[in-house]
C-alpha atoms as a PDB file:
ATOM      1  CA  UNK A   1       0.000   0.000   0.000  1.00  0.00           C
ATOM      2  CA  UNK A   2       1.344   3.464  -0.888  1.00  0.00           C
ATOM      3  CA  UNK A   3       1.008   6.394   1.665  1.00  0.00           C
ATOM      4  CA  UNK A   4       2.061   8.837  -0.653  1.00  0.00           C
ATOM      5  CA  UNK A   5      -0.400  11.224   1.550  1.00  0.00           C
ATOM      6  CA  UNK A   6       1.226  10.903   4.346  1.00  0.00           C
ATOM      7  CA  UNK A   7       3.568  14.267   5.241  1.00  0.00           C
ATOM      8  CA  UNK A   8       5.820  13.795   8.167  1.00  0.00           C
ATOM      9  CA  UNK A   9       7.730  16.769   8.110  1.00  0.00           C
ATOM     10  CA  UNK A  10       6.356  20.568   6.416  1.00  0.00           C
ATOM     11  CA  UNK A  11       9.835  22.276   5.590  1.00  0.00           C
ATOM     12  CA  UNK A  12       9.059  26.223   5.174  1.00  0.00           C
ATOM     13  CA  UNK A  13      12.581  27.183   4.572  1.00  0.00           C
ATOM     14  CA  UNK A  14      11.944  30.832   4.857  1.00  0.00           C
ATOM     15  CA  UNK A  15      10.797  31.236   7.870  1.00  0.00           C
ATOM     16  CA  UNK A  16      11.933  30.692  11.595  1.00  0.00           C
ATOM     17  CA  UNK A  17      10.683  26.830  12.832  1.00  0.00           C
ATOM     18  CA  UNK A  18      10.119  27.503  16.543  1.00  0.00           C
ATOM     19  CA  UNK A  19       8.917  24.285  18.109  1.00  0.00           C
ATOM     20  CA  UNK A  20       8.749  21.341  17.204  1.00  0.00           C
ATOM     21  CA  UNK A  21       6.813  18.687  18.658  1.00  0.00           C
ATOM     22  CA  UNK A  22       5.936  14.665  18.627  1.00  0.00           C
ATOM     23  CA  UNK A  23       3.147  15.671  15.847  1.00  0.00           C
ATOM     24  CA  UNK A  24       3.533  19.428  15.166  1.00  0.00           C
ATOM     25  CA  UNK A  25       5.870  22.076  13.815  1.00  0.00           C
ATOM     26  CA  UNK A  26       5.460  25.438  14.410  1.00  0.00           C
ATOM     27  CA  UNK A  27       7.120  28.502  12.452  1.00  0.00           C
ATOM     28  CA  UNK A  28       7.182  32.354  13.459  1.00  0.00           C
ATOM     29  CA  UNK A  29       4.920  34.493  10.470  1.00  0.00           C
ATOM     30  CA  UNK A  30       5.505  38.239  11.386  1.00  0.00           C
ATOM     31  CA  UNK A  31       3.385  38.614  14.902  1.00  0.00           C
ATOM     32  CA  UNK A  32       2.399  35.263  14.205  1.00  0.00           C
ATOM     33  CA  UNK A  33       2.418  31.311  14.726  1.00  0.00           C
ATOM     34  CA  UNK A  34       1.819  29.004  12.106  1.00  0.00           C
ATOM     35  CA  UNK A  35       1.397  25.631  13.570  1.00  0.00           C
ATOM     36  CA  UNK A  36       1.502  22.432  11.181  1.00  0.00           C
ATOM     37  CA  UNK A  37       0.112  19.041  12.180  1.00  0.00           C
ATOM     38  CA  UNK A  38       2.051  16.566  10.339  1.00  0.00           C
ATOM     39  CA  UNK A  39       0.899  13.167   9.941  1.00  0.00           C
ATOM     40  CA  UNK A  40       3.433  11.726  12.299  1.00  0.00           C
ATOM     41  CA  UNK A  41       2.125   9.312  15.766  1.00  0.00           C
ATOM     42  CA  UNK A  42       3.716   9.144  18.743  1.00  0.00           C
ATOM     43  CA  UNK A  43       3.315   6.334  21.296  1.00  0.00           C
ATOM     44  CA  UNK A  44       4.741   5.668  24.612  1.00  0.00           C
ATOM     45  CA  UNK A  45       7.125   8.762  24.184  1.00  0.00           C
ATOM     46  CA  UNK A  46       8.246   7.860  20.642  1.00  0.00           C
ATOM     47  CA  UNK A  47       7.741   9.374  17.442  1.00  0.00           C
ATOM     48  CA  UNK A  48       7.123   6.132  15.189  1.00  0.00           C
ATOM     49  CA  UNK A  49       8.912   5.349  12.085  1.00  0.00           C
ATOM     50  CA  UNK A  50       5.562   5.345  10.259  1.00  0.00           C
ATOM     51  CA  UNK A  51       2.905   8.375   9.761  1.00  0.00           C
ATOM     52  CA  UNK A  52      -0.600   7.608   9.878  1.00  0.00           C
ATOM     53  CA  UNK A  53      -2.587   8.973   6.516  1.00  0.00           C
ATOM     54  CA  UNK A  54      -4.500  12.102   6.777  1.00  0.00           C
ATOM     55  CA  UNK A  55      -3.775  12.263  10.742  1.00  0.00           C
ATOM     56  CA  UNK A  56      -2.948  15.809  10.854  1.00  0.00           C
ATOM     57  CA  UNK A  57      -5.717  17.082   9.346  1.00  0.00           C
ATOM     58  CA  UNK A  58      -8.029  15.121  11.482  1.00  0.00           C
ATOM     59  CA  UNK A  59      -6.138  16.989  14.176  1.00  0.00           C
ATOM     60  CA  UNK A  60      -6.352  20.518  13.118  1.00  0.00           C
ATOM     61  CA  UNK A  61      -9.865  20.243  11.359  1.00  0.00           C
ATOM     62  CA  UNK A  62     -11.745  18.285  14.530  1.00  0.00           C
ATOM     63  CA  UNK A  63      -9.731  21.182  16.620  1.00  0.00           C
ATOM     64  CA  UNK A  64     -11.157  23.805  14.180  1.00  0.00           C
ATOM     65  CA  UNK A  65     -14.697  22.417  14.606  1.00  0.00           C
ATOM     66  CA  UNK A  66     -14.448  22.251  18.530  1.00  0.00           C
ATOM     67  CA  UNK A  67     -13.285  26.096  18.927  1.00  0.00           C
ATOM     68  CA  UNK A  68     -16.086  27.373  17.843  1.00  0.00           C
ATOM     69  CA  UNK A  69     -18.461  25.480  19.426  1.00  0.00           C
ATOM     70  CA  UNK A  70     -16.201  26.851  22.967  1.00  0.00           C
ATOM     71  CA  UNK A  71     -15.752  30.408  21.751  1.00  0.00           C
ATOM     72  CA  UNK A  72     -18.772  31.291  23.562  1.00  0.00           C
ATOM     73  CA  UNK A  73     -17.225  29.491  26.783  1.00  0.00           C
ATOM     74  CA  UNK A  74     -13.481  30.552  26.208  1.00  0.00           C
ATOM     75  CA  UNK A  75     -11.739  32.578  23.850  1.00  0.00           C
ATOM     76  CA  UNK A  76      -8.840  30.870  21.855  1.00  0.00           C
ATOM     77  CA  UNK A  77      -5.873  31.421  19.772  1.00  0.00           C
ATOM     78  CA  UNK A  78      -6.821  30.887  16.107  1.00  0.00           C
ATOM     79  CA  UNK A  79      -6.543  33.792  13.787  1.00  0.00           C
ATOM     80  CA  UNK A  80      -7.587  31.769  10.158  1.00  0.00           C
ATOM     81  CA  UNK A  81      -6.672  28.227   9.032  1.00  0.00           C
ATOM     82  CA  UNK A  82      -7.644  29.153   5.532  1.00  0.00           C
ATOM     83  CA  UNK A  83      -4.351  29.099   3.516  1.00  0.00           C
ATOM     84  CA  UNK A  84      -5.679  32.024   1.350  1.00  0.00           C
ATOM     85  CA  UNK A  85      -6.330  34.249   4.354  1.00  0.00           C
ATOM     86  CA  UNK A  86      -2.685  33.652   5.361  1.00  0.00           C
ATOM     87  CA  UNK A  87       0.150  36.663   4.729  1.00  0.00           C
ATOM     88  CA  UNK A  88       1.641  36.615   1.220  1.00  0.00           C
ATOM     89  CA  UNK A  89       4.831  35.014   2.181  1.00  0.00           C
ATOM     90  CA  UNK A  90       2.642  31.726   3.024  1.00  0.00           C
ATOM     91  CA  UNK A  91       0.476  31.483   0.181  1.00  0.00           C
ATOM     92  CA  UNK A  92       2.827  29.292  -2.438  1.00  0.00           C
ATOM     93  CA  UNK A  93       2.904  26.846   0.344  1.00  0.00           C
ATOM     94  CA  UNK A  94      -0.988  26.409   0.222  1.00  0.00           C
ATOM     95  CA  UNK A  95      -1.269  23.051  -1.106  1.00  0.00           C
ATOM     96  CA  UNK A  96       0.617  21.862   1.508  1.00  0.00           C
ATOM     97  CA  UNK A  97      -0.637  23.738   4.354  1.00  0.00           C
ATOM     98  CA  UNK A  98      -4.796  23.199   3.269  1.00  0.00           C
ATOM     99  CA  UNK A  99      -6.901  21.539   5.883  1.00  0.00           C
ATOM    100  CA  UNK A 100      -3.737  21.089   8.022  1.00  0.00           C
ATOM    101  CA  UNK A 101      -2.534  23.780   9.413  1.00  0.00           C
ATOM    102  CA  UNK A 102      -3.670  27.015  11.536  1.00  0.00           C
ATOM    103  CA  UNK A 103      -2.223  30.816  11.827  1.00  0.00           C
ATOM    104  CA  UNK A 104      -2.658  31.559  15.788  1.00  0.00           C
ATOM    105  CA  UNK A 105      -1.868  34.252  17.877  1.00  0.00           C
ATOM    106  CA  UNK A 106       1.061  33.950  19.832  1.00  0.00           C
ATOM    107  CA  UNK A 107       0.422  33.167  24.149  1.00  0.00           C
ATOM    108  CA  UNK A 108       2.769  32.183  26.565  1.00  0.00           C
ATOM    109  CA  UNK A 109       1.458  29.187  27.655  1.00  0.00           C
ATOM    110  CA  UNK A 110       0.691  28.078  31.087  1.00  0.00           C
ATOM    111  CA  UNK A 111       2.907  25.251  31.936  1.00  0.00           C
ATOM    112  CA  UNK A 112       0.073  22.683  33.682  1.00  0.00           C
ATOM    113  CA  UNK A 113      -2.064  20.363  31.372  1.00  0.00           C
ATOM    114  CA  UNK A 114      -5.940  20.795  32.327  1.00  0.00           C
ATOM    115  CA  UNK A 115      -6.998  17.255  32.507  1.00  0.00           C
ATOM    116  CA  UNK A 116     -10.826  17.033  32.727  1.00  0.00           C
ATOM    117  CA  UNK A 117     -12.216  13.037  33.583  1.00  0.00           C
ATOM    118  CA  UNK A 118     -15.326  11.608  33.505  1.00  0.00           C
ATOM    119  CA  UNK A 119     -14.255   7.619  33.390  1.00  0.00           C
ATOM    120  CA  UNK A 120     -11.676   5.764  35.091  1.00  0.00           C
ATOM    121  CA  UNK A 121      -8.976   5.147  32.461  1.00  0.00           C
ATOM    122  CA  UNK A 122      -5.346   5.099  31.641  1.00  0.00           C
ATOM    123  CA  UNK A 123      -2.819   6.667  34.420  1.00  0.00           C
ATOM    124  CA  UNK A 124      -5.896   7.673  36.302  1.00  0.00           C
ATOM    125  CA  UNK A 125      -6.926   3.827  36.229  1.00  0.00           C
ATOM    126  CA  UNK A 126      -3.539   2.587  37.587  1.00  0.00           C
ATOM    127  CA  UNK A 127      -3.505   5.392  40.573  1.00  0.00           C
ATOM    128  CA  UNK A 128      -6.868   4.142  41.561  1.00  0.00           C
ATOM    129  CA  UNK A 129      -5.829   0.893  41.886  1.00  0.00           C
ATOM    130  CA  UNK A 130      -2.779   1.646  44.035  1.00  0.00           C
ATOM    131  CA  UNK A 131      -4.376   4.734  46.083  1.00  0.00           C
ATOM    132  CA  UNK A 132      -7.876   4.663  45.520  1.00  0.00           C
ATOM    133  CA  UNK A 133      -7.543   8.571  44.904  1.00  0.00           C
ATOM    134  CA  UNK A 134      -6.624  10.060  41.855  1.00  0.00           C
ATOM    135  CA  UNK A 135      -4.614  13.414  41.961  1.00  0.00           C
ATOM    136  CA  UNK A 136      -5.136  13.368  45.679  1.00  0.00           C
ATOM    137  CA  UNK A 137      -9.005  13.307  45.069  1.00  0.00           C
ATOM    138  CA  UNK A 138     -10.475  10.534  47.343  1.00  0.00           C
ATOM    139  CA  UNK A 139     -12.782   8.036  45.353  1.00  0.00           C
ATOM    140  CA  UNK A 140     -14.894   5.201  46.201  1.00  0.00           C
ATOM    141  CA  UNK A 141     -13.908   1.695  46.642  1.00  0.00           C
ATOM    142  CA  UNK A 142     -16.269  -0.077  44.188  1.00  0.00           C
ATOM    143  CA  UNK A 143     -15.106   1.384  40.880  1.00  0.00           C
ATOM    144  CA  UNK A 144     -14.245  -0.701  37.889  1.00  0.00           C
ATOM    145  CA  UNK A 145     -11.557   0.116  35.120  1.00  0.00           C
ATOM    146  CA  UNK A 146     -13.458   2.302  32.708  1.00  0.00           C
ATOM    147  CA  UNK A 147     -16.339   3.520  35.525  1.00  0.00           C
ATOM    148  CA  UNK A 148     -18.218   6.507  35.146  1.00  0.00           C
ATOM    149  CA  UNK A 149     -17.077   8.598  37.686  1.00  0.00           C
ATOM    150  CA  UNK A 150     -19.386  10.098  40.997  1.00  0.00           C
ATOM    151  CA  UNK A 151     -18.530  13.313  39.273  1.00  0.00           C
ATOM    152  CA  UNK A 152     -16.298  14.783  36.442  1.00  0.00           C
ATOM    153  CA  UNK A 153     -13.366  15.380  37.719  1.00  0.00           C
ATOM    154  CA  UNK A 154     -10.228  18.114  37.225  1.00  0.00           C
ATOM    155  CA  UNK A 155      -6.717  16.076  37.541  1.00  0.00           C
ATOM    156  CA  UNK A 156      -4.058  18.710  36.519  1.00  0.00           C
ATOM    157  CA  UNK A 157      -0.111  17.243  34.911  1.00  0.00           C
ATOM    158  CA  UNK A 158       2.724  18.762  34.405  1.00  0.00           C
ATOM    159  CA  UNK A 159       5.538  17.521  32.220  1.00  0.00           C
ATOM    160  CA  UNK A 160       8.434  16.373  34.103  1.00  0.00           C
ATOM    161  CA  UNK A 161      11.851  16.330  32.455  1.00  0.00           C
ATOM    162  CA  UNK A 162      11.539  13.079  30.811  1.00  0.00           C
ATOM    163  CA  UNK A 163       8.680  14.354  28.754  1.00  0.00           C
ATOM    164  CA  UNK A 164       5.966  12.009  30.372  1.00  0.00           C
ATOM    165  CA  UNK A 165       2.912  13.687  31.838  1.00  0.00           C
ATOM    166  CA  UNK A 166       3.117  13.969  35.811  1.00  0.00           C
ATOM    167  CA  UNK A 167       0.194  14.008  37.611  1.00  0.00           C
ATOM    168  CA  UNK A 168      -0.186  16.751  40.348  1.00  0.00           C
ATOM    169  CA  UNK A 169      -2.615  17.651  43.059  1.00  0.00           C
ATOM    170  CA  UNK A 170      -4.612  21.079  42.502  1.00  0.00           C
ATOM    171  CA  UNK A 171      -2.634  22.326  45.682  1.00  0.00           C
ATOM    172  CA  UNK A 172       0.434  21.692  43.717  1.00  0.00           C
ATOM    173  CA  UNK A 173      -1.078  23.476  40.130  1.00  0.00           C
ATOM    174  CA  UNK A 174      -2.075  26.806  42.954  1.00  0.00           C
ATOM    175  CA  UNK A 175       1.714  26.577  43.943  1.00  0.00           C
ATOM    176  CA  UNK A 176       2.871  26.469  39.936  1.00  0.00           C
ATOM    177  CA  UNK A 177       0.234  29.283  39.118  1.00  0.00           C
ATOM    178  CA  UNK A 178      -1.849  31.215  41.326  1.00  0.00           C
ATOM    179  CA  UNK A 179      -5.093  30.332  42.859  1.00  0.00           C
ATOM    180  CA  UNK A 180      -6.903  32.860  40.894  1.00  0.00           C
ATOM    181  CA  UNK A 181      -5.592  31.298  37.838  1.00  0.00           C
ATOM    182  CA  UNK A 182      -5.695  27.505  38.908  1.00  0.00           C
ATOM    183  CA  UNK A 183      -9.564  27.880  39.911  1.00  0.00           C
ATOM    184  CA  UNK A 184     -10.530  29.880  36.537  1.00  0.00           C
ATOM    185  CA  UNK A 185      -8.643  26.952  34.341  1.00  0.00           C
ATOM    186  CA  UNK A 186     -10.551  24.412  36.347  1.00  0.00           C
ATOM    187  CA  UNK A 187     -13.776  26.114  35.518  1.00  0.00           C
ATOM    188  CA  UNK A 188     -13.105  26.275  32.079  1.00  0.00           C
ATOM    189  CA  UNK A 189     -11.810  23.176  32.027  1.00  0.00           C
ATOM    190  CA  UNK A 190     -14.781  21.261  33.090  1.00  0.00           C
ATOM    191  CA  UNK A 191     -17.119  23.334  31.429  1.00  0.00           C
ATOM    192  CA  UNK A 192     -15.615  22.886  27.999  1.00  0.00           C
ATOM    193  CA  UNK A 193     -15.127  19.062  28.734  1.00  0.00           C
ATOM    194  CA  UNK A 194     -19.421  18.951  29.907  1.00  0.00           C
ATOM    195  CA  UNK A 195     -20.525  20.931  26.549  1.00  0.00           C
ATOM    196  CA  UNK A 196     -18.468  18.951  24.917  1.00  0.00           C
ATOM    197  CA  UNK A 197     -19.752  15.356  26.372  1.00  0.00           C
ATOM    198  CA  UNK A 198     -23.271  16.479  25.827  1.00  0.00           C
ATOM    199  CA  UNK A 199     -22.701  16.805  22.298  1.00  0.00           C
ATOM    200  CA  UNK A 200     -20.842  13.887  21.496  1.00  0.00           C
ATOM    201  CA  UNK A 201     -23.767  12.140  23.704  1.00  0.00           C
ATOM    202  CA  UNK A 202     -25.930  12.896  21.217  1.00  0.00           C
ATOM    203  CA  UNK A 203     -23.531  11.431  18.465  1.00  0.00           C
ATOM    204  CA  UNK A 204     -23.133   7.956  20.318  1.00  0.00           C
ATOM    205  CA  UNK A 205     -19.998   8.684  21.765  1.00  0.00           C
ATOM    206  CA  UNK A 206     -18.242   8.924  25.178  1.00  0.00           C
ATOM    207  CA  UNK A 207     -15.426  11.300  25.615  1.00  0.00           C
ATOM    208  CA  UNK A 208     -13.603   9.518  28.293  1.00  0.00           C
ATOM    209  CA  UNK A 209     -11.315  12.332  28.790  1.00  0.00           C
ATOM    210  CA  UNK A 210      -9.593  14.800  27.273  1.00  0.00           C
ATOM    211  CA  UNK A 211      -6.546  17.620  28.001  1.00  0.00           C
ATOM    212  CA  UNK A 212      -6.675  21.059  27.155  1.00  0.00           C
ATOM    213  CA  UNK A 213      -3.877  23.504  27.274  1.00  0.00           C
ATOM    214  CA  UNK A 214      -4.366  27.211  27.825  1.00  0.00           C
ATOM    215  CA  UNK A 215      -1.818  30.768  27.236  1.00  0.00           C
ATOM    216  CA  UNK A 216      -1.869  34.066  28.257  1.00  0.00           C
ATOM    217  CA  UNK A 217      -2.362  36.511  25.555  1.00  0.00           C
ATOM    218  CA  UNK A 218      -2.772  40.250  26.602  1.00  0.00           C
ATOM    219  CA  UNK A 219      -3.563  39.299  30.313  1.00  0.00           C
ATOM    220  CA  UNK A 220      -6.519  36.681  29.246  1.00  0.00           C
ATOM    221  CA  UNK A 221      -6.377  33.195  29.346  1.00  0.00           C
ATOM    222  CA  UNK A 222      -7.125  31.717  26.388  1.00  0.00           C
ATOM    223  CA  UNK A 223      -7.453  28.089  24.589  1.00  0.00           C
ATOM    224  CA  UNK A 224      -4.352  27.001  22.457  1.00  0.00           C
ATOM    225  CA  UNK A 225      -3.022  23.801  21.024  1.00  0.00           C
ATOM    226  CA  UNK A 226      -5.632  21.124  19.824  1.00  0.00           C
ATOM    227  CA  UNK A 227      -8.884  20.510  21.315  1.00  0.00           C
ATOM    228  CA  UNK A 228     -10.771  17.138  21.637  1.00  0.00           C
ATOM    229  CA  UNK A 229      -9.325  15.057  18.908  1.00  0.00           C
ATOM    230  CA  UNK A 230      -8.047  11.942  19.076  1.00  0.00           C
ATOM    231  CA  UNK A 231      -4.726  12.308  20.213  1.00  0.00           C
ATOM    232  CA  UNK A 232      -5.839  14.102  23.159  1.00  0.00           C
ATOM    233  CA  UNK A 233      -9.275  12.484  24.496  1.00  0.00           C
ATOM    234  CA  UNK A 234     -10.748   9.297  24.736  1.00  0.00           C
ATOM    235  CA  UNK A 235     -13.465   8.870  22.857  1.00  0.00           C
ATOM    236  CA  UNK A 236     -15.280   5.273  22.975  1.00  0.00           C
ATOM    237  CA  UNK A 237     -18.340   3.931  21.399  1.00  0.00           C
ATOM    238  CA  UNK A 238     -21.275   4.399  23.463  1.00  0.00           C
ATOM    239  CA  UNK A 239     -22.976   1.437  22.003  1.00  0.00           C
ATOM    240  CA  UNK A 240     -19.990  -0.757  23.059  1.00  0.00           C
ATOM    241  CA  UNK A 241     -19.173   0.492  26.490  1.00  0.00           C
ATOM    242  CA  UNK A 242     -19.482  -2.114  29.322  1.00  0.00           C
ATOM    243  CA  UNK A 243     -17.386  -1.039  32.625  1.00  0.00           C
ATOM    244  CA  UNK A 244     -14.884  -3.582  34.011  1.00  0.00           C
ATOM    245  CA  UNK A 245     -12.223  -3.449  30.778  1.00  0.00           C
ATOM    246  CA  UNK A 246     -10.430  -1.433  28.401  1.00  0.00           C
ATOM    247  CA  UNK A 247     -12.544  -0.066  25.806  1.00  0.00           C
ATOM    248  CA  UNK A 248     -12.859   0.016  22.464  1.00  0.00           C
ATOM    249  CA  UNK A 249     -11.215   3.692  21.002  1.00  0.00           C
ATOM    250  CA  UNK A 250     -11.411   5.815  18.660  1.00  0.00           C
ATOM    251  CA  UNK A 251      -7.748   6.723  18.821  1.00  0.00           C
ATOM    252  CA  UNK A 252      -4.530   5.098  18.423  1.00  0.00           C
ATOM    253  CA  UNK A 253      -5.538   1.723  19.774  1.00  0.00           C
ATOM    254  CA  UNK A 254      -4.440  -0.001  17.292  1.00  0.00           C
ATOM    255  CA  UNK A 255      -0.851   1.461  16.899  1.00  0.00           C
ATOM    256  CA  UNK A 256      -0.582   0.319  21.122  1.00  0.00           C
ATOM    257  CA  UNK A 257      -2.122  -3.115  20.867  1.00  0.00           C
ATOM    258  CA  UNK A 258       0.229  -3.597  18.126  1.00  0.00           C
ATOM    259  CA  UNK A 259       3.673  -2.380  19.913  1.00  0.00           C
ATOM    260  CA  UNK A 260       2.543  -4.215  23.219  1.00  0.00           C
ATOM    261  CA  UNK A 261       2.057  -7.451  21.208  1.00  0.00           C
ATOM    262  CA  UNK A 262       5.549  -6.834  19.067  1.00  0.00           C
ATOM    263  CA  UNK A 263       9.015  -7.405  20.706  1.00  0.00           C
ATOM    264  CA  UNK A 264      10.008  -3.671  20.684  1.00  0.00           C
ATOM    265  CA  UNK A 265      11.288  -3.476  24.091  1.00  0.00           C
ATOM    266  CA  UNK A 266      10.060   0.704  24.113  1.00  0.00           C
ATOM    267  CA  UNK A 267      13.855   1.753  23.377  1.00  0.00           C
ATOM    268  CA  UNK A 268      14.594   3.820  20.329  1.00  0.00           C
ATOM    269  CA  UNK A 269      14.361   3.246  17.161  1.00  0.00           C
ATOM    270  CA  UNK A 270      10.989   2.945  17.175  1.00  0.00           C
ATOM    271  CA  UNK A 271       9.483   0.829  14.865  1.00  0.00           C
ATOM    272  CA  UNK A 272       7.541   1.360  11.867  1.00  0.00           C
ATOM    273  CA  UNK A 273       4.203  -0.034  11.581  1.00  0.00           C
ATOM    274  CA  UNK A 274       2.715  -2.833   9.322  1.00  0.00           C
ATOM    275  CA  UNK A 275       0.141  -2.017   6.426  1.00  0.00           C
ATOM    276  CA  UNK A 276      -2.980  -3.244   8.346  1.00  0.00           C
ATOM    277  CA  UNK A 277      -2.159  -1.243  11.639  1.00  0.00           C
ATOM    278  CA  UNK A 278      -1.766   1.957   9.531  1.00  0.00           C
ATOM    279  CA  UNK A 279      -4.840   1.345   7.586  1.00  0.00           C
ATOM    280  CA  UNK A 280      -6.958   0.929  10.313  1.00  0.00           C
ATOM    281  CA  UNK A 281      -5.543   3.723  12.367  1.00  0.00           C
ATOM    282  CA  UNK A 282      -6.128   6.375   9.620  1.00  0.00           C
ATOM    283  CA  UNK A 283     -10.101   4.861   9.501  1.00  0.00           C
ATOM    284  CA  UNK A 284     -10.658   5.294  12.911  1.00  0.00           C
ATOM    285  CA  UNK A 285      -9.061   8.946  12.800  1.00  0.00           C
ATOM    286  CA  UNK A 286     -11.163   9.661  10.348  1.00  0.00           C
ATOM    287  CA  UNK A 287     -14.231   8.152  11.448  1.00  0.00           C
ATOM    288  CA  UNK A 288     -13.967   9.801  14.869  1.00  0.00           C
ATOM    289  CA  UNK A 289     -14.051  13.110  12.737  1.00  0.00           C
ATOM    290  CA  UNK A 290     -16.469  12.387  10.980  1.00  0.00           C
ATOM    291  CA  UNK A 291     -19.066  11.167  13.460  1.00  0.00           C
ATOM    292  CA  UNK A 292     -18.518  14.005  15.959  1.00  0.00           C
ATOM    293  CA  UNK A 293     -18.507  16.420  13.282  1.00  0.00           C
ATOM    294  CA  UNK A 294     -21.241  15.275  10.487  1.00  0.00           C
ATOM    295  CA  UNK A 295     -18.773  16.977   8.319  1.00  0.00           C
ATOM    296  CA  UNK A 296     -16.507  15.450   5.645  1.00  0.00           C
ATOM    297  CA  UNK A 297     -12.798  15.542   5.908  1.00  0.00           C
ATOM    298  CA  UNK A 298     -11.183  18.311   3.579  1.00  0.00           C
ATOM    299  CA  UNK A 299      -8.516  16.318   2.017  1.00  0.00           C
END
């Protein structure tokens, strides 16, 4: 199978690159950011040596779709994503920037991840089982993996120096930032995360999860990065979900399934991926889009 759509690195030679991430590259334009989601997937730390069709604009386009429907709850840092709204200097990239890419305003952003949960999965899952607390929030004894929880709850992270996500207490997140601050990203946190599980309700999904990452920009927080998409929530099949296992995903489930079942021993290189595991991640990607969204994927 050819992937010829598959872009794992956007090289703008003129301008400045000023980040680059596991999935995304961003360049200084003027007063500007453009950030670029490339098609690459990262899993347990590691960029793999295969992209995933498409993935990118899954990314930006679901994140497109989600800030509006918040703008009314938070602002956020998206100036255009429409390649011929972009300065001059960007337009002859076009083709390679449509449907994947977005010119934002610049923030500093606020260095604690705004975890909102409504199930018990993943790292929360495991701290559960060893503390029956998660982020220093007491819980009850009866839950199952994958349990609705009493409540939603707010579990802040912060990334500690080997670039996994550490889990912190919201006494910890007041130390990092303020209790004025802390308190007004929990609200928004959890509000965006409750629209935003009503919705996909209605759609026949669960949104397990999800992390949100906020900047200051003139003195105002504001919503930056990506917003609900795959690589950032859990979103599960409502028609499928039975507590007391791992769920079915809309996500990169199949990439992890694979690597745990392989004899990579998690050590660089990381492998590349077989045909099938690609295939099926970019349809899930893409599905996920599409059923939250009703909208078709601009290719």
């Amino acid at each position: 199978m050819e992937h010829s759509s598959v872009q794992l690195k956007v090289v703008l030679p003129e301008f400045e690159l000023v980040g680059r991430g596991k999935v995304r590259e961003i360049y200084a334009v003027d007063d500007s950011l453009l950030i670029v989601a490339t098609d690459r997937i990262s899993a347990f730390d590691f960029i793999l040596g295969s992209g995933i069709p498409h993935k990118g604009r899954v990314l930006t386009q679901m994140s497109l779709f989600w800030f509006k429907m918040m703008q009314g709850l938070v602002p956020n840092h998206l100036i255009s994503a429409r390649p011929e709204e972009y300065p001059e200097s960007l337009r002859k990239h076009a083709d390679r920037l449509h449907g994947r890419s977005m010119l934002v305003r610049k923030a500093q952003p606020i260095p604690v991840e705004c975890v909102a949960r409504g199930y018990l999965a993943g790292s929360a899952w495991k701290e559960y089982q060893q503390k029956q607390s998660i982020c220093g929030i007491p819980l009850p004894g009866s839950l199952l993996e994958s349990s609705k929880l009493p409540e939603p709850l707010f579990t802040p992270a912060t990334k500690a120096a080997s670039g996994h996500d550490e889990n912190i207490s919201f006494e910890q997140m007041i130390e990092l930032v303020g209790k004025g601050t802390a308190e007004r990203l929990k609200a928004l946190t959890l509000n965006v995360y409750q629209k935003a599980v009503t919705y996909a309700a209605a759609r026949g999904i669960l949104i397990a999860d999800t992390k949100l990452e906020f900047g200051l920009h003139r003195g105002s927080i504001i919503l930056i990065d990506e917003v609900l998409t795959p690589d950032s929530s859990r979103f599960w099949p409502a028609a499928e979900y039975i507590p007391g296992r791992a769920q079915k995903s809309f996500d990169k489930q199949f990439v992890r399934d694979y690597l745990e079942a392989s004899r990579w021993n998690k050590q660089p290189p990381a492998p590349a991926l077989p045909d099938p595991v690609i295939q099926a991640t970019s349809e899930k990607y893409i599905e996920a889009f599409e059923v939250l969204t009703g909208l078709k994927l601009e290719m």
